[in-house]
N, C-alpha and C. Protein backbone atom coordinates (compact mmCIF):
# COMPACT_ATOMS: atom_id res chain seq x y z
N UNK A 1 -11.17 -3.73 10.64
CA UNK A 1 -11.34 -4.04 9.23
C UNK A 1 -9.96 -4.21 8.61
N UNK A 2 -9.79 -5.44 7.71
CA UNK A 2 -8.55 -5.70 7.48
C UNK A 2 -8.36 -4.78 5.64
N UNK A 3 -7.21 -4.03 5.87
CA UNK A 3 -6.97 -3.18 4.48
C UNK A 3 -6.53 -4.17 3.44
N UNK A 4 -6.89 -4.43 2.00
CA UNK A 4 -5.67 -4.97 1.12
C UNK A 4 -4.97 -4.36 0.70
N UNK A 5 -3.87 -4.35 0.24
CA UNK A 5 -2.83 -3.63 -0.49
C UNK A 5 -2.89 -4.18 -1.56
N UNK A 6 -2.66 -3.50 -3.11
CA UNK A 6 -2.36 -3.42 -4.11
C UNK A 6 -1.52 -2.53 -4.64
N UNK A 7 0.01 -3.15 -5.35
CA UNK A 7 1.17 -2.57 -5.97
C UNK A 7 0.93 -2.32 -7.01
N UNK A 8 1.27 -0.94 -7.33
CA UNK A 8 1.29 -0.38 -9.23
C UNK A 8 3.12 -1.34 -9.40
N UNK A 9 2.93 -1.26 -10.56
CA UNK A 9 4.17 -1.91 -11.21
C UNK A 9 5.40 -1.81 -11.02
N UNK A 10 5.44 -0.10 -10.54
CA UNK A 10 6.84 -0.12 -9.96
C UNK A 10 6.77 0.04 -8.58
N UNK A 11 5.72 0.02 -8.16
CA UNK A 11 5.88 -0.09 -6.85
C UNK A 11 6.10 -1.44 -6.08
N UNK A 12 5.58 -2.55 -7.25
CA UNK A 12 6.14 -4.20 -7.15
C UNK A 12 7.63 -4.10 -7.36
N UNK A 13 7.73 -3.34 -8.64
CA UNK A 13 9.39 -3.62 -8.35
C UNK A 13 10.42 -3.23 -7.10
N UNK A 14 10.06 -1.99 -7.17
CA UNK A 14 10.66 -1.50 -5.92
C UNK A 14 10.61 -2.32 -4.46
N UNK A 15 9.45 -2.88 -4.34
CA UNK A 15 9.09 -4.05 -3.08
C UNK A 15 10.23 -5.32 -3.51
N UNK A 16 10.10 -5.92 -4.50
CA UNK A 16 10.49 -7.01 -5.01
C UNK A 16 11.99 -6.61 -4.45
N UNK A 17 12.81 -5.55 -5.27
CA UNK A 17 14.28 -5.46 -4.81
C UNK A 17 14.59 -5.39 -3.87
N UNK A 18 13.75 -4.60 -3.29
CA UNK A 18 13.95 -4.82 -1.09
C UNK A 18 13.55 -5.58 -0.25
N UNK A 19 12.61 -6.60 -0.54
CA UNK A 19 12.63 -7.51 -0.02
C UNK A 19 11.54 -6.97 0.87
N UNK A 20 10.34 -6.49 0.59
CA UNK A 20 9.58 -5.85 0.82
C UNK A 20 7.91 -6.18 0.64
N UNK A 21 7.74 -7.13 0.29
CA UNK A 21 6.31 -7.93 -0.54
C UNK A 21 5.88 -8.49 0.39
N UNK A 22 6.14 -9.45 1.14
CA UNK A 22 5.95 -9.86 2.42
C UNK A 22 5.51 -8.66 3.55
N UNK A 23 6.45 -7.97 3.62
CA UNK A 23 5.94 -6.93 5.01
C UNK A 23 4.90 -5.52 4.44
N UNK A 24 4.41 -5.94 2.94
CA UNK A 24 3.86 -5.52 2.65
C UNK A 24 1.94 -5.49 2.53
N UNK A 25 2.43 -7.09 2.69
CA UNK A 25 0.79 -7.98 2.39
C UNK A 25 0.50 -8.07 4.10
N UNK A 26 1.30 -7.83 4.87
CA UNK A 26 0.68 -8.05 6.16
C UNK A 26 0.52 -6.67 6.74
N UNK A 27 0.80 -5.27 6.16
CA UNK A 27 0.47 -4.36 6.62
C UNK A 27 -1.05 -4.23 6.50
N UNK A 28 -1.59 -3.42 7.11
CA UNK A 28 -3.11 -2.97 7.28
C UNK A 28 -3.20 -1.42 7.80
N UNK A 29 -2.96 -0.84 7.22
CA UNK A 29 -2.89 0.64 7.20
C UNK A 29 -4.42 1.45 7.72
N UNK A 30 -5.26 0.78 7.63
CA UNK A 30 -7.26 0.70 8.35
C UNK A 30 -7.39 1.68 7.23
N UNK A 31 -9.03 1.93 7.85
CA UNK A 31 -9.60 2.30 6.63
C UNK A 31 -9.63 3.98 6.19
N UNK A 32 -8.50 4.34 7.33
CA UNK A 32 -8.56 6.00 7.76
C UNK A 32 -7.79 6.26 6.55
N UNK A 33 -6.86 5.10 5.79
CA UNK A 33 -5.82 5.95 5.07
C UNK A 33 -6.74 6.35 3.58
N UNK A 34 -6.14 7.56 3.05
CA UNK A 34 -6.41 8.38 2.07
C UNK A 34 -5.65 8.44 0.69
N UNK A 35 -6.15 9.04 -0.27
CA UNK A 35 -5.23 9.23 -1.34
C UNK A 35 -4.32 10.05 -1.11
N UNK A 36 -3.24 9.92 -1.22
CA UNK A 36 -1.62 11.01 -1.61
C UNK A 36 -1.33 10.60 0.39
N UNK A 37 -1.89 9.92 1.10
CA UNK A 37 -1.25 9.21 2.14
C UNK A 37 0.09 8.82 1.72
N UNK A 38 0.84 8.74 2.58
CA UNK A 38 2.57 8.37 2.58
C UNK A 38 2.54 7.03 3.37
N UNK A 39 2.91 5.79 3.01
CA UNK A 39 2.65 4.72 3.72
C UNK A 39 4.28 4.55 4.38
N UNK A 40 4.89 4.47 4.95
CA UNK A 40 6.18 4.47 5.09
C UNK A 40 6.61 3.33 5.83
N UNK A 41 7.27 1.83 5.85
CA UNK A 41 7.73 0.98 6.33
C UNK A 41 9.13 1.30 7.06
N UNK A 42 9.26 0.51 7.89
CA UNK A 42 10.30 0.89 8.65
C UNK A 42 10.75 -0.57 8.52
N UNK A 43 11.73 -1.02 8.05
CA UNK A 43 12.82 -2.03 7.68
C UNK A 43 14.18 -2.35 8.09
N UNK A 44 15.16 -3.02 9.25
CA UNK A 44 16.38 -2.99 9.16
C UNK A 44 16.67 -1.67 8.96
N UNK A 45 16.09 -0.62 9.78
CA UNK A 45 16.53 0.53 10.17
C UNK A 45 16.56 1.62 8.82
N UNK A 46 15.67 1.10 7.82
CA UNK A 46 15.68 2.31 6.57
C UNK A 46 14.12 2.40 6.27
N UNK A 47 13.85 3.06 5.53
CA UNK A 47 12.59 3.67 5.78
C UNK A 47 12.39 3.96 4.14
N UNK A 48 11.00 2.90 3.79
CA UNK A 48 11.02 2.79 2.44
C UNK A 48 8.85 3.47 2.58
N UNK A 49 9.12 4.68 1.29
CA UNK A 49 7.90 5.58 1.54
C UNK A 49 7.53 5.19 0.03
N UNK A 50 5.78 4.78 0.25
CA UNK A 50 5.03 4.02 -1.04
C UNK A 50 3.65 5.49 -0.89
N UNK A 51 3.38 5.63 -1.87
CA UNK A 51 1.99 6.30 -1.73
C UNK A 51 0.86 5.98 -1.76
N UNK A 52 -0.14 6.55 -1.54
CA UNK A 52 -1.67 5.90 -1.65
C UNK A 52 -2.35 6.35 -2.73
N UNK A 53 -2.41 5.73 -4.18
CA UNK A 53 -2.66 6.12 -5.37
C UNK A 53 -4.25 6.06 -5.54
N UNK A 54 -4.70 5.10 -5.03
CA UNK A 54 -6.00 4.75 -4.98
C UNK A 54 -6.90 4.38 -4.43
N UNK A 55 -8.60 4.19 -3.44
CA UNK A 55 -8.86 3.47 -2.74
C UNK A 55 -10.14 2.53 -3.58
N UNK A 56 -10.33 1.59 -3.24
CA UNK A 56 -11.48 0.20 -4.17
C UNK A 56 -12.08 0.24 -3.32
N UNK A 57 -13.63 0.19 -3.02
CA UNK A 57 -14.39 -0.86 -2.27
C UNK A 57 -14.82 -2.17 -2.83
N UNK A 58 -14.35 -3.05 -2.11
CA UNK A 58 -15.16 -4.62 -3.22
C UNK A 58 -16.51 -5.34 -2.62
N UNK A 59 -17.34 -5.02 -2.90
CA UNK A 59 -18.41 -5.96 -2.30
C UNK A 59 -18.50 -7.08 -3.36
N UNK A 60 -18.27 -8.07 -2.43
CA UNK A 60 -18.36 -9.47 -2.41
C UNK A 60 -19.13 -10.59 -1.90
N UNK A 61 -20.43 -10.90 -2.46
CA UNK A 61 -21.68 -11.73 -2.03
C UNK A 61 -22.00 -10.54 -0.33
N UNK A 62 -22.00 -10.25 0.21
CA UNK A 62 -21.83 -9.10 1.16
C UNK A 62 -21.12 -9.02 1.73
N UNK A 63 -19.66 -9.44 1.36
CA UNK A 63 -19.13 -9.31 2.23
C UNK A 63 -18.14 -7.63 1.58
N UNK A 64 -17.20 -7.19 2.01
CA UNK A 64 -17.16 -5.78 1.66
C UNK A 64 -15.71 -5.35 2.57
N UNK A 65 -14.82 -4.97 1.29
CA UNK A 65 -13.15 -4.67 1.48
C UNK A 65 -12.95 -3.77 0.98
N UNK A 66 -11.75 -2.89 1.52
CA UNK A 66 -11.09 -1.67 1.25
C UNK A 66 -9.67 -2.40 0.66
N UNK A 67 -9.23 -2.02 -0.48
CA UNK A 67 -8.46 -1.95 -0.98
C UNK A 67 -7.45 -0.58 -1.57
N UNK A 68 -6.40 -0.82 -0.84
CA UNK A 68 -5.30 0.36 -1.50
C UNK A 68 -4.37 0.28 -2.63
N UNK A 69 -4.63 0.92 -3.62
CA UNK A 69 -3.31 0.49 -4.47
C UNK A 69 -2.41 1.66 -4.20
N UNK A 70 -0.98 1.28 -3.99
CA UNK A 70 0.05 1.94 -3.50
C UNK A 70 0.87 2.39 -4.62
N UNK A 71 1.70 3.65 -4.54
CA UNK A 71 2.67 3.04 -6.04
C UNK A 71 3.90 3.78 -4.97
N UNK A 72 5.18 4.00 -5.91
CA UNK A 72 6.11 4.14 -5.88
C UNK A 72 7.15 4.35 -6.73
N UNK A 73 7.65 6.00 -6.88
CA UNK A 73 7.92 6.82 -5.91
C UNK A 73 7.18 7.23 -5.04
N UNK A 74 7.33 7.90 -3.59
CA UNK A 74 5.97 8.25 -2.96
C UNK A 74 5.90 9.96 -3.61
N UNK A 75 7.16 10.24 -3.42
CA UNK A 75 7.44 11.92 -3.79
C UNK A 75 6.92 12.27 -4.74
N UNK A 76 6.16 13.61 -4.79
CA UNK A 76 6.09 14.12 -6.19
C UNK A 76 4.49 13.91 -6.25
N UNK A 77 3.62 12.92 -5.78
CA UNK A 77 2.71 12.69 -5.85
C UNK A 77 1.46 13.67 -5.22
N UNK A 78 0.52 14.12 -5.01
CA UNK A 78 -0.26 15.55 -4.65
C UNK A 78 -1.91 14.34 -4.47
């Protein structure tokens, strides 16, 4: 099952400055991940940590997606 990702606002920004939006939309994290999950990319050897703020189900004529919205900072989050 393919995951979507969805960015809170600063978690777009934060993607946007690193160059990060791209290796973002092709992650698929499945459907195991949870809220206060730590999503963590591994990049040109640095390691950029988004959280799992939220999960959506969308049913769509039947068809039917998991959506994550991520944000960022990951820290701090419970």
């Amino acid at each position: 099952m393919h995951v979507g990702i969805r960015l809170t606002a600063s978690a777009e920004r934060y993607a946007r400055h690193h160059g990060l939006v791209a290796v973002l939309e092709e992650a698929n994290p499945g459907p195991l991940a949870a809220v206060g999950d730590i999503l963590s990319l591994m990049v040109d050897c640095m390691v950029h940590d988004f959280a799992v703020a939220q999960r959506r189900w969308i049913f769509d004529g039947g068809a039917l997606q998991l959506e994550l919205t991520v944000d960022h900072p990951a820290f701090g989050r419970r």
